[in-house]
Protein backbone atom coordinates (compact mmCIF):
# COMPACT_ATOMS: atom_id res chain seq x y z
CA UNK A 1 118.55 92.63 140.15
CA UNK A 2 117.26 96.00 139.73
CA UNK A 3 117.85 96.16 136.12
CA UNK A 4 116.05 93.08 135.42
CA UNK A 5 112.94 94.66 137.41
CA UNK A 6 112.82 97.21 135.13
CA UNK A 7 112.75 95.29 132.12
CA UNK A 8 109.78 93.06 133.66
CA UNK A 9 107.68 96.43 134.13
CA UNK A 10 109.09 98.10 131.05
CA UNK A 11 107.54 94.38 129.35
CA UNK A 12 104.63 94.84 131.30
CA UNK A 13 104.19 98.23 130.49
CA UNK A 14 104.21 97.10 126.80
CA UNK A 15 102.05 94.37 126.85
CA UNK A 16 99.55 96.49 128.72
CA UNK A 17 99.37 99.03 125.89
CA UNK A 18 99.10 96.21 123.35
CA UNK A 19 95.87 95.05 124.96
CA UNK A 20 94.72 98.80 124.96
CA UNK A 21 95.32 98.98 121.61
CA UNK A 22 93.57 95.84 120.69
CA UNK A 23 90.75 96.97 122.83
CA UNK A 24 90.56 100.18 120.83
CA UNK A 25 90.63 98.20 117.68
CA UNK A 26 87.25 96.15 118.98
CA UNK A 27 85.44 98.94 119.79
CA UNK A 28 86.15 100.89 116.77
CA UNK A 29 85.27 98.68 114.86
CA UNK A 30 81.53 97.60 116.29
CA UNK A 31 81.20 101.24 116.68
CA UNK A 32 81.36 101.64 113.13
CA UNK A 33 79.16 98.85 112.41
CA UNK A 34 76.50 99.76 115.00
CA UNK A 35 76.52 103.54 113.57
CA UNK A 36 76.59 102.30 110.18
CA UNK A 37 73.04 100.28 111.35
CA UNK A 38 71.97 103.72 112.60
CA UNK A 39 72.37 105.25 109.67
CA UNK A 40 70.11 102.86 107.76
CA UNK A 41 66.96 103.91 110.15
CA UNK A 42 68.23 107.66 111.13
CA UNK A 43 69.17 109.86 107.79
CA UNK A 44 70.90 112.63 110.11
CA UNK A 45 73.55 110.28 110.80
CA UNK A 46 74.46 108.97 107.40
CA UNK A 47 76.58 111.95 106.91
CA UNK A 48 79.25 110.64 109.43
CA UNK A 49 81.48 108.68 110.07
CA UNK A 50 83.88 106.81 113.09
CA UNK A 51 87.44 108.23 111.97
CA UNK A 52 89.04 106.59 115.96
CA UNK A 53 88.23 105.92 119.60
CA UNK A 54 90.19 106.71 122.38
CA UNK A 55 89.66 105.67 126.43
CA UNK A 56 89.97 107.79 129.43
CA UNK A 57 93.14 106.64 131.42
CA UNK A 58 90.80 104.48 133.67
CA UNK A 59 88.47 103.47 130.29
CA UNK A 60 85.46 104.60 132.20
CA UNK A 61 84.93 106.88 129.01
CA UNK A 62 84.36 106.06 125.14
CA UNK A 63 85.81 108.98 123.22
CA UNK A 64 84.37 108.38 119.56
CA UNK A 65 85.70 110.74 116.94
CA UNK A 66 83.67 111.57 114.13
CA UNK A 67 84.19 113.49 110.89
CA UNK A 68 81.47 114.23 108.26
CA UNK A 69 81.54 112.64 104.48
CA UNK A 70 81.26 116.09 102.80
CA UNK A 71 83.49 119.09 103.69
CA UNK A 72 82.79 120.13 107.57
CA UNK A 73 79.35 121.56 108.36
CA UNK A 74 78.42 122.33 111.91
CA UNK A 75 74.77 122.43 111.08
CA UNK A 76 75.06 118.92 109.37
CA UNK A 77 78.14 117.76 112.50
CA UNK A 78 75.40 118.97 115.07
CA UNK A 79 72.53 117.22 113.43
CA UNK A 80 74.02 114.00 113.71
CA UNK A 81 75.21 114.50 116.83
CA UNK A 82 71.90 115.13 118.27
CA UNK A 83 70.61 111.98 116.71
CA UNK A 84 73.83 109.85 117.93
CA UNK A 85 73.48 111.27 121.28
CA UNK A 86 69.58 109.77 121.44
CA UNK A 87 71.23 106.41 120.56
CA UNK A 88 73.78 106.70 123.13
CA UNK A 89 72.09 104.10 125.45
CA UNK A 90 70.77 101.75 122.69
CA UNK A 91 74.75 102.12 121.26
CA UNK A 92 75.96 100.88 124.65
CA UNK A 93 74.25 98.04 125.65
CA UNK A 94 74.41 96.64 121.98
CA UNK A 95 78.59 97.06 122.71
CA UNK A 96 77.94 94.99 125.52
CA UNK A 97 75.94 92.43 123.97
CA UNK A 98 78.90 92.22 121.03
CA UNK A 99 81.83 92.21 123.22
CA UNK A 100 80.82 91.30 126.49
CA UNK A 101 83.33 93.53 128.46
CA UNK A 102 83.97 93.52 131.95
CA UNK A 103 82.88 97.13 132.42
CA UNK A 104 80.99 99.33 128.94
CA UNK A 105 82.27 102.42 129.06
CA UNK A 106 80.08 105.60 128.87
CA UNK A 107 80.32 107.32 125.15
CA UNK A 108 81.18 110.58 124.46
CA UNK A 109 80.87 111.83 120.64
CA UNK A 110 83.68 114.34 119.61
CA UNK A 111 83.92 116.48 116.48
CA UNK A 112 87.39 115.08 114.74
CA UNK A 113 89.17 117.58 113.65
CA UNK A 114 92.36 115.97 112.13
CA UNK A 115 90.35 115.51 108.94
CA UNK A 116 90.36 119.67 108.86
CA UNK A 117 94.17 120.14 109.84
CA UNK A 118 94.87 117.76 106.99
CA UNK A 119 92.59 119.59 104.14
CA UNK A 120 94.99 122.78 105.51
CA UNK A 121 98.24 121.09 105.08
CA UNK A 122 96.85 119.42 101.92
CA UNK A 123 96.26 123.26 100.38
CA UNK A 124 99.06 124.76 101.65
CA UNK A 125 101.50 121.90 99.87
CA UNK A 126 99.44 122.47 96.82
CA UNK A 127 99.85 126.19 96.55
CA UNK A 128 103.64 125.65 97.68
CA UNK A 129 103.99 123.00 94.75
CA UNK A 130 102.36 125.59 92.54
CA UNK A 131 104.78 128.84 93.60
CA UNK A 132 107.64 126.37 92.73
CA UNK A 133 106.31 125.60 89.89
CA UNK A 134 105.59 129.25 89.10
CA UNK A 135 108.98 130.45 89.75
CA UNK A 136 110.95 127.83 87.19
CA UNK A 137 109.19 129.04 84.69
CA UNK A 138 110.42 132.17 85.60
């Protein structure tokens, strides 16, 4: 009896991240849309781009990750992000209007920096491909 308790929460658990994930999925993509309309008015915020979204455990909070087209500037990163942060209202209600959620969560805009950490790794295996490369010829 108990076992087959956990397997219904263990199933609920799943299904309830499944729905999270979907929800993610929604927003990030009318995010990118709506910002992508943004950019066509606002110039400052052509230069980025949605890379993910992410909810606060209760999804009270929009986490929106953005990276930058060209290689990372703050003075470009904070540019936009002053312009983004002016549509932060207009951004919301227009994700209310497209998916009519129970609750639209506030937005918070976040520098991404995965893109970064990748460009390191990306040089690093490059210079480590070149040593090897270096030594056979050795």
């Amino acid at each position: 009896m108990v076992a087959s308790n956990k397997n219904r929460h263990g199933a609920s658990s799943n299904l309830h991240e499944i729905k999270r994930e979907r929800k993610k999925s929604l927003f990030f993509r009318e995010l990118s849309q709506i910002i992508s309309l943004i950019s066509n008015e606002n110039t400052d915020v052509q230069k980025v781009y949605v890379t993910r979204v992410d909810f606060s455990q209760d999804s009270g909070i929009l986490y929106v990750y953005l990276s930058t087209f060209d290689v990372f500037s703050e003075e470009i990163f904070k540019t936009a992000l002053d312009a983004l942060k002016l549509y932060r209202p207009s951004i919301r209600k227009e994700l209310a209007t497209r998916l009519n959620p129970r609750y639209t969560p506030e937005i918070i805009f976040i520098y991404d920096e995965n893109r970064e950490k990748q460009d390191r790794i990306d040089t690093l295996l490059d210079k480590v491909i070149q040593d090897l490369g270096d030594s056979k010829k050795k």
